[in-house]
C-alpha atoms as a PDB file:
ATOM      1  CA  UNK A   1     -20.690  40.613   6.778  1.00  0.00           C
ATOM      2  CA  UNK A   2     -21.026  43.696   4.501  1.00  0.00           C
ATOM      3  CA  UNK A   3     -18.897  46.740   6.139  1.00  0.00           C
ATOM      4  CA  UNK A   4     -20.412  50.514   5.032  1.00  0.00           C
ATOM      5  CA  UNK A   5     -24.556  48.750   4.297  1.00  0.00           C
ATOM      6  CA  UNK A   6     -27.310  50.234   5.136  1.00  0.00           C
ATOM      7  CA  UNK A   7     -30.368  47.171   5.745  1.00  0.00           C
ATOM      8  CA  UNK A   8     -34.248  47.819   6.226  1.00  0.00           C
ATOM      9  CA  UNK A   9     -36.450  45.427   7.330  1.00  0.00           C
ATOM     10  CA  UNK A  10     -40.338  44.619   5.898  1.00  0.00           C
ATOM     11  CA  UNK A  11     -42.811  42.326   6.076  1.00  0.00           C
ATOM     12  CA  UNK A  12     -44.076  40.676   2.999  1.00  0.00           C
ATOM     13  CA  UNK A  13     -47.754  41.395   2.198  1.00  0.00           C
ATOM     14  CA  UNK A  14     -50.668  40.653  -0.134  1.00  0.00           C
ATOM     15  CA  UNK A  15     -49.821  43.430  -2.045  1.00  0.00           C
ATOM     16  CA  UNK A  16     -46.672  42.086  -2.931  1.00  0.00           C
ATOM     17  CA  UNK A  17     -47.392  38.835  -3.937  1.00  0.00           C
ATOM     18  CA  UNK A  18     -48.201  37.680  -7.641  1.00  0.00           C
ATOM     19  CA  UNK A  19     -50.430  35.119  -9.548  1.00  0.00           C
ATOM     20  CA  UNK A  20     -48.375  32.499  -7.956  1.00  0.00           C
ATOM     21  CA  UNK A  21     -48.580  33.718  -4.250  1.00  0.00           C
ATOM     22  CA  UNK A  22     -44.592  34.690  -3.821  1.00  0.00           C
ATOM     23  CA  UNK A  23     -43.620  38.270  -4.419  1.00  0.00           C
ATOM     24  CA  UNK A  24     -43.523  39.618  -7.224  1.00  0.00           C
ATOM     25  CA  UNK A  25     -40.161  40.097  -9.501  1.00  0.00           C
ATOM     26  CA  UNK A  26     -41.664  43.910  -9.818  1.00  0.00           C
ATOM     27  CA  UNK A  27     -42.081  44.575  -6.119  1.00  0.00           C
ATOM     28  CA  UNK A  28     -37.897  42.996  -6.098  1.00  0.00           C
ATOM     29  CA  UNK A  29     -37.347  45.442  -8.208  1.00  0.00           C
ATOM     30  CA  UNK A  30     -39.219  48.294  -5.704  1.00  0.00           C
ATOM     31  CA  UNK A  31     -37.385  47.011  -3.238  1.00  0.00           C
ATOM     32  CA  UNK A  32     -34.140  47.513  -4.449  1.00  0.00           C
ATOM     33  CA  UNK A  33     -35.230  51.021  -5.538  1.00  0.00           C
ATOM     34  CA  UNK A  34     -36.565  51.795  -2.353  1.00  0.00           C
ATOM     35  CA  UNK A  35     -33.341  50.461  -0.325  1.00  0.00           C
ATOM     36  CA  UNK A  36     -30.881  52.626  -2.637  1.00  0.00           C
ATOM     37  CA  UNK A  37     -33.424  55.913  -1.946  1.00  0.00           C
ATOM     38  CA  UNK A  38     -33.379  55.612   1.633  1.00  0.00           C
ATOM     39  CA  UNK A  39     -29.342  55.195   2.125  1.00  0.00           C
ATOM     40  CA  UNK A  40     -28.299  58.166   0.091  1.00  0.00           C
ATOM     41  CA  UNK A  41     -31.212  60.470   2.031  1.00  0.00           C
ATOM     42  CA  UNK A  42     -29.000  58.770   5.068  1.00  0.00           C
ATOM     43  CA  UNK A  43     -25.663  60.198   3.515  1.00  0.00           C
ATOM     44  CA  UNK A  44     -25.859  62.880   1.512  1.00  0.00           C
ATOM     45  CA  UNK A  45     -25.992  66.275   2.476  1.00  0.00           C
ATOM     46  CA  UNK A  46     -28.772  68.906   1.264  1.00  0.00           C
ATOM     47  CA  UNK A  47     -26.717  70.680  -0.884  1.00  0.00           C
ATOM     48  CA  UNK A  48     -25.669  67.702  -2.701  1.00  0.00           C
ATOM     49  CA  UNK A  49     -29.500  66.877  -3.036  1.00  0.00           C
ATOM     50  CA  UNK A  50     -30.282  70.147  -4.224  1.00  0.00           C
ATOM     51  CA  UNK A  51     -27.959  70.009  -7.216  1.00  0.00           C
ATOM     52  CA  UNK A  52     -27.872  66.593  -8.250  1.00  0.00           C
ATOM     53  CA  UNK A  53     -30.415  63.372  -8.725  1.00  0.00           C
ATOM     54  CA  UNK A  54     -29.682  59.925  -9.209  1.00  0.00           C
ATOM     55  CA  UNK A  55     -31.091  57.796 -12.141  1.00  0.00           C
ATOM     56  CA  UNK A  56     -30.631  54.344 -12.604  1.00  0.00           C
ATOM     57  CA  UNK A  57     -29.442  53.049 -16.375  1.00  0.00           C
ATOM     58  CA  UNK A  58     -29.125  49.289 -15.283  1.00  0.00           C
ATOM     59  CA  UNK A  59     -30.820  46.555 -12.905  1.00  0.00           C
ATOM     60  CA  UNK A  60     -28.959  42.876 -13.013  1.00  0.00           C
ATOM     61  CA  UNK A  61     -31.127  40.417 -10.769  1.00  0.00           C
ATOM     62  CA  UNK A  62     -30.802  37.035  -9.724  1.00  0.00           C
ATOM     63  CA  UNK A  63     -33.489  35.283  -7.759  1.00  0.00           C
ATOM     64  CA  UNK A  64     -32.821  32.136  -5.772  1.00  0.00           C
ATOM     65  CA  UNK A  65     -35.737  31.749  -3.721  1.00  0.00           C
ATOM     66  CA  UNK A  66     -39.363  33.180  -3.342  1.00  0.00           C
ATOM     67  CA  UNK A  67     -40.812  34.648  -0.296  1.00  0.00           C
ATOM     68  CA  UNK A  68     -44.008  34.434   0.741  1.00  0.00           C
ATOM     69  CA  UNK A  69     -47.072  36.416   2.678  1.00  0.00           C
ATOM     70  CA  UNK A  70     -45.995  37.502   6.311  1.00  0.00           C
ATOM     71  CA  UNK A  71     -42.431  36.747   5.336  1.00  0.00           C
ATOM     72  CA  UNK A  72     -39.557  38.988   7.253  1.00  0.00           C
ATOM     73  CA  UNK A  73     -37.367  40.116   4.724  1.00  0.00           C
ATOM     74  CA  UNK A  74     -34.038  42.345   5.290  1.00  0.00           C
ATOM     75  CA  UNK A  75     -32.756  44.049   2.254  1.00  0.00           C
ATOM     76  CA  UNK A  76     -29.353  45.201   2.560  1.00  0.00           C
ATOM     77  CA  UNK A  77     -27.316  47.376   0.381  1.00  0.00           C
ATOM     78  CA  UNK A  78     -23.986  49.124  -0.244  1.00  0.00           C
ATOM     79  CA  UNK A  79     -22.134  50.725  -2.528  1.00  0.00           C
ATOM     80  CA  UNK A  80     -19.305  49.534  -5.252  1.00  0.00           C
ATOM     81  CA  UNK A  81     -16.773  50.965  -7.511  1.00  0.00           C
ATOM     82  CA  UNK A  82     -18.082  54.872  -8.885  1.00  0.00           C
ATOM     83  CA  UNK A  83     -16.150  56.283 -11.748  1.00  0.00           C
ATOM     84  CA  UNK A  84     -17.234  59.201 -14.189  1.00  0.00           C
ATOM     85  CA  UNK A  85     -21.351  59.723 -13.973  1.00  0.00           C
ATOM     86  CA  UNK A  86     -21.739  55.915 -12.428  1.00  0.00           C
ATOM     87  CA  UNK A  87     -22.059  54.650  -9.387  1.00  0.00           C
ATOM     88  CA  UNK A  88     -22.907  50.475  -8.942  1.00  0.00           C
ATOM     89  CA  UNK A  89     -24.879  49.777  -5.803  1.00  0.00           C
ATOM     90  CA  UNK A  90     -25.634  45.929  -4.717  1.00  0.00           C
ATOM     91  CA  UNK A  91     -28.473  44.419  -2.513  1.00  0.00           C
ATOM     92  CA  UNK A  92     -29.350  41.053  -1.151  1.00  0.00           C
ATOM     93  CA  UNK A  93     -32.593  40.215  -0.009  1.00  0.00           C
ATOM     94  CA  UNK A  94     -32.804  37.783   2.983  1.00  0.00           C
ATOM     95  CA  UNK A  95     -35.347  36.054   4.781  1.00  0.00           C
ATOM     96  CA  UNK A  96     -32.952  34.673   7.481  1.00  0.00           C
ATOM     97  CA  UNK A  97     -29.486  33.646   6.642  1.00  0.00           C
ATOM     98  CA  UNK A  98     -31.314  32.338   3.392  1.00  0.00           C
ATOM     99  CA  UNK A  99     -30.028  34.724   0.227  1.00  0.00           C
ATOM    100  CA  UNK A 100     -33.568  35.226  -2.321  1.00  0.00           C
ATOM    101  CA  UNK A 101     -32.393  37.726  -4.434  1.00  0.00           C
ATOM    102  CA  UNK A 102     -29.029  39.907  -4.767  1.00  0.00           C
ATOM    103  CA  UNK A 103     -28.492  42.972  -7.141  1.00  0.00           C
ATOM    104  CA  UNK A 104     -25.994  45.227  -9.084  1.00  0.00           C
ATOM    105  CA  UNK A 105     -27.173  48.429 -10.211  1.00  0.00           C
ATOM    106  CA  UNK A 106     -25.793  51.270 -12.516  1.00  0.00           C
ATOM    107  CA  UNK A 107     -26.602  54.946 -11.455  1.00  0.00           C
ATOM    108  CA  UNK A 108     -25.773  57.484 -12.901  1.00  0.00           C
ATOM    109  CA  UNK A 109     -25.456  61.227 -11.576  1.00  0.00           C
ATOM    110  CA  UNK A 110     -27.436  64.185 -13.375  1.00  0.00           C
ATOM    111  CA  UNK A 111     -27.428  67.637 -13.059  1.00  0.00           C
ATOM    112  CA  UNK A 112     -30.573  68.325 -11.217  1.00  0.00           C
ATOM    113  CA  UNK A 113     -31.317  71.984 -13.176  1.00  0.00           C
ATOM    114  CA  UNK A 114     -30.310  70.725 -17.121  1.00  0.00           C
ATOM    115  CA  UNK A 115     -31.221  67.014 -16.288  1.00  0.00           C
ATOM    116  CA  UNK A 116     -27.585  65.998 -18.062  1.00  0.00           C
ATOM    117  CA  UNK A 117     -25.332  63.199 -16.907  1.00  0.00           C
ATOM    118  CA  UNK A 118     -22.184  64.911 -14.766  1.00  0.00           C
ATOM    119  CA  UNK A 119     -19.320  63.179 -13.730  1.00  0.00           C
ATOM    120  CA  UNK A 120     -19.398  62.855  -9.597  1.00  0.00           C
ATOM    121  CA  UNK A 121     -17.887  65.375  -7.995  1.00  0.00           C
ATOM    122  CA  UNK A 122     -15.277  65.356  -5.601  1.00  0.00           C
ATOM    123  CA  UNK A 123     -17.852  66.029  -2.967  1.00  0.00           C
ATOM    124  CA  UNK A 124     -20.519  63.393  -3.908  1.00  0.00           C
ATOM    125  CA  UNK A 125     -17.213  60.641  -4.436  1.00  0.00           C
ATOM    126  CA  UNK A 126     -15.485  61.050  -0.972  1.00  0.00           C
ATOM    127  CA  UNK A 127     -19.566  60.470   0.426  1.00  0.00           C
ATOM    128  CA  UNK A 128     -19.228  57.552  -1.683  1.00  0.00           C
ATOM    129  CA  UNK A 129     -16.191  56.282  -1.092  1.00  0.00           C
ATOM    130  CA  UNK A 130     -16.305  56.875   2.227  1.00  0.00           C
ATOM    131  CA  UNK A 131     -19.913  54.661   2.346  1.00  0.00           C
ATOM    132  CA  UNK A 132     -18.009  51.616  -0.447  1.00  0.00           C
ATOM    133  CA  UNK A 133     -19.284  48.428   1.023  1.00  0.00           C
ATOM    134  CA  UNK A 134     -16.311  45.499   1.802  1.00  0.00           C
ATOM    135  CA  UNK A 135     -17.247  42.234   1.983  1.00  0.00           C
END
């Protein structure tokens, strides 16, 4: 068990799927994207949101096993180590206790006006901190 995650669940469908009929490594990569977006709009305060915006400068994936149409998948994620302008962020896709894919991901912070990297402020680190997932 992950202390400090945030999980969604979905349900796999046609439009996720590829050539092959399991989803798609793209719509993986949505997923994690989408998971990340929706627990820091559950954290972080409006001022914070206001000022700053999150970019991502590096995806690591590893797939283990595909999922299918009509699949229930949970997609789980919480936050690691943050230091200057980065922040890593993991998720594992499940479908049951089974483990298809699992995550790292570099973000880094920017100034939301000048659209420059800025190292996280005290504010934004205790929110992270505060959110670091232990397994």
């Amino acid at each position: 068990m992950i202390e400090n995650s945030f999980s969604f669940r979905l349900i796999v469908t046609e439009i996720d799927l590829d050539a092959l009929k399991h989803v798609n490594n793209v719509t993986y990569l949505q997923w994690i994207q989408n998971v990340a977006e929706k627990h820091w709009s559950s954290i972080c305060n409006f001022d914070s949101e206001n000022k700053y915006v999150w970019v991502v400068i590096r995806h690591e994936i590893d797939y283990f096993l595909p999922a299918f149409l009509n699949d229930e998948i949970v997609i789980t994620t919480y936050i690691g180590d943050s230091y200057g302008v980065k922040s890593e962020r993991f998720v594992e896709i499940r479908k049951d206790d089974k483990l298809l894919a699992k995550a790292k991901t570099i973000w880094c912070l920017l100034n939301k006006t000048t659209m420059k990297p800025v190292k996280v402020p005290a504010e934004i680190m205790d929110i992270l901190q505060s959110e670091k997932g232990i397994k």
